[in-house]
Structures are given as C-alpha cells and as structure tokens.
Protein backbone atom coordinates (compact mmCIF):
# COMPACT_ATOMS: atom_id res chain seq x y z
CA UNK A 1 -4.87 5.89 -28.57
CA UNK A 2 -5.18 2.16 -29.16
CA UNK A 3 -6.53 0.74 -26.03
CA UNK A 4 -3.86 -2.03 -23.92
CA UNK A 5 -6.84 -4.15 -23.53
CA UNK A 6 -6.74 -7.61 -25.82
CA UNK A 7 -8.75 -10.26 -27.10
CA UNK A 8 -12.09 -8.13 -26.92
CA UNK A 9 -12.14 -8.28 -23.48
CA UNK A 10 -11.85 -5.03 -21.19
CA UNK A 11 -10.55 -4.90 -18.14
CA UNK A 12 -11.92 -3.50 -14.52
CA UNK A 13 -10.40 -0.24 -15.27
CA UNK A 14 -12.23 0.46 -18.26
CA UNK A 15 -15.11 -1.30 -17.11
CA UNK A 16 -15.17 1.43 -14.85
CA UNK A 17 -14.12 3.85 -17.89
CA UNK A 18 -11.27 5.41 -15.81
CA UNK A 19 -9.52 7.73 -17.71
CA UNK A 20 -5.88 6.24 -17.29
CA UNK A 21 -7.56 2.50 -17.93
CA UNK A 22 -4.91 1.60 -20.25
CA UNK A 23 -1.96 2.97 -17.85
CA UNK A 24 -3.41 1.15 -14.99
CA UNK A 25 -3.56 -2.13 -17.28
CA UNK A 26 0.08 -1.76 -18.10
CA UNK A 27 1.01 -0.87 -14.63
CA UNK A 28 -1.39 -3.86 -13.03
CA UNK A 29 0.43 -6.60 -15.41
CA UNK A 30 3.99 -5.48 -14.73
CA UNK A 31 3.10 -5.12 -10.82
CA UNK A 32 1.54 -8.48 -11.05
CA UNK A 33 4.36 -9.94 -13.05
CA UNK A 34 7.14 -9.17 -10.57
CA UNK A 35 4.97 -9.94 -7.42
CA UNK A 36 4.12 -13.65 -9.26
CA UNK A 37 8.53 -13.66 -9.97
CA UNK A 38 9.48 -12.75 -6.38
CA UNK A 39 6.57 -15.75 -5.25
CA UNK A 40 8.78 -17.83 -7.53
CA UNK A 41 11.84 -17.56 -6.28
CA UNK A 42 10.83 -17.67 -3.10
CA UNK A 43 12.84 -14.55 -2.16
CA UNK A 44 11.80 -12.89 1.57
CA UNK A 45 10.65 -9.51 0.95
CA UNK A 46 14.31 -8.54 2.50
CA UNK A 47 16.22 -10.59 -0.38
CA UNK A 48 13.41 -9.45 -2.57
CA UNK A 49 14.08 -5.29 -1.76
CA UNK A 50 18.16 -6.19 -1.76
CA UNK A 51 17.25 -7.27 -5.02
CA UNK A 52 15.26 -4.84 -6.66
CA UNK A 53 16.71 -1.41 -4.35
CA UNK A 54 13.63 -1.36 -2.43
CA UNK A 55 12.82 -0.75 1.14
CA UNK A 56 10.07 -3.00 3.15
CA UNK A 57 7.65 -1.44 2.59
CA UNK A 58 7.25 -1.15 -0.58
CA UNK A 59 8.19 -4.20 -1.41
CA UNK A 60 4.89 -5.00 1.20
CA UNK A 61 3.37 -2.73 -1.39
CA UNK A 62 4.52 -4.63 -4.23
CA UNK A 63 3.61 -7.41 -3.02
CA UNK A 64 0.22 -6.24 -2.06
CA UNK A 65 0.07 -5.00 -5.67
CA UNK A 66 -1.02 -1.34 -4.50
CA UNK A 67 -0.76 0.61 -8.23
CA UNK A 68 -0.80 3.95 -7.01
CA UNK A 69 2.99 3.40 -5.70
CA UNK A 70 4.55 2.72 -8.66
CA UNK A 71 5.05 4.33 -11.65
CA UNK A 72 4.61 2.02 -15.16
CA UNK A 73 8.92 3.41 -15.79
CA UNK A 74 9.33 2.43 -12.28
CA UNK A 75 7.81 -1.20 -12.81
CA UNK A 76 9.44 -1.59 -16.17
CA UNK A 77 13.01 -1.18 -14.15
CA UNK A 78 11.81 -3.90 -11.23
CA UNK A 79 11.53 -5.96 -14.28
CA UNK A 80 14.74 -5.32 -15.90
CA UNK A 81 16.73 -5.81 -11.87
CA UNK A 82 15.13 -9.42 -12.22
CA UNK A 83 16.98 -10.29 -14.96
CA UNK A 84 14.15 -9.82 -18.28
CA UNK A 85 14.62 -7.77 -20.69
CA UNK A 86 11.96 -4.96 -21.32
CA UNK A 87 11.62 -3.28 -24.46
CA UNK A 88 8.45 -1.14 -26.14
CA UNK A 89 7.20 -2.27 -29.25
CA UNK A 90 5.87 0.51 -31.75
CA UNK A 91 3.49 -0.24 -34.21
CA UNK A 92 1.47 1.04 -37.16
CA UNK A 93 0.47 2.56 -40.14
CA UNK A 94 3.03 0.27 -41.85
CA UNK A 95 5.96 1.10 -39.10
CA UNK A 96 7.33 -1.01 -36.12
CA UNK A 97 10.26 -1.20 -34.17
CA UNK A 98 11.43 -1.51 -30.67
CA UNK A 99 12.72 0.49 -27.92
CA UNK A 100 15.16 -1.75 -25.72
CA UNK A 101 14.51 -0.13 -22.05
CA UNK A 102 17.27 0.22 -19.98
CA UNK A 103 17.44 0.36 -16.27
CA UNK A 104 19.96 1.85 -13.25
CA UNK A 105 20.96 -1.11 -12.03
C-alpha cells in the first residue's frame, strides 16, 4: 500500500511507524478540515452538532481533534453535511477513476 504521506515528507504517525500511519493521516486531515470549517463559520458547537447530527460532546471532541472518535467513513460524511463533496480517487497501473461518496444526510 502506497503510503498517504506527500511531498517526501512523513508525518508524526509514521515517524512513530504506527501501523495504521496512513489511516490516522487521512483521518487527522479530514478531522482537521471540518474543525478549521466549523472555526470558519463561526458556528457554536450547538449550531455546529445541529449541523452535522452530533451531540456536544463530540463535537467538543471534534473540535479537540481527538482521532480515536471518529471513524475516516464517519469524517468523510461530516464533510459531505457541510456542503463539499467527497469522492475517492483510484489510481494506477494505467487505471483511475473516482468513487463519488455519499452521505445520510
């Protein structure tokens, strides 16, 4: 498997050469994506868990960016209740495509 690390540079996780380093990559940018979007709008962690079907706390835990409560499917539909779309993108040996991700809204 390909690691989710970029530009030569590895992260923390594998740093530490934790064997889900590339799941905890994925998991730590979409966590810190939607904790940096809810900052943005300026939505109260009550608008913000209307918003995304969450209860305090773990929107607190969102917010806190605590990993090990959310699953990388889990983030990937937090992303898709704010309004982005979220797809995969497969690639190699001469194939890609996408896989549009769709949430329960």
């Amino acid at each position: 498997m390909k690691s989710a690390n970029t530009g030569g540079v590895k992260s923390a996780f594998h740093e530490l050469e934790m064997p889900d380093a590339d799941e905890l990559v994925v998991k730590s940018r979409l966590i810190r994506f939607v904790a940096e979007e809810i900052r943005r709008r300026e939505l109260t962690q009550k608008d913000a868990g209307a918003l995304l079907g969450l209860d305090q706390p773990n929107v607190s835990a969102l917010m806190n960016e605590k990993l090990s409560r959310f699953s990388v499917q889990k983030l990937m539909a937090l992303v898709g209740r704010l309004g982005f779309k979220v797809s995969i993108h497969v690639e190699g040996s001469g194939v890609a495509f996408d896989v549009p991700y769709e949430h329960a809204a």
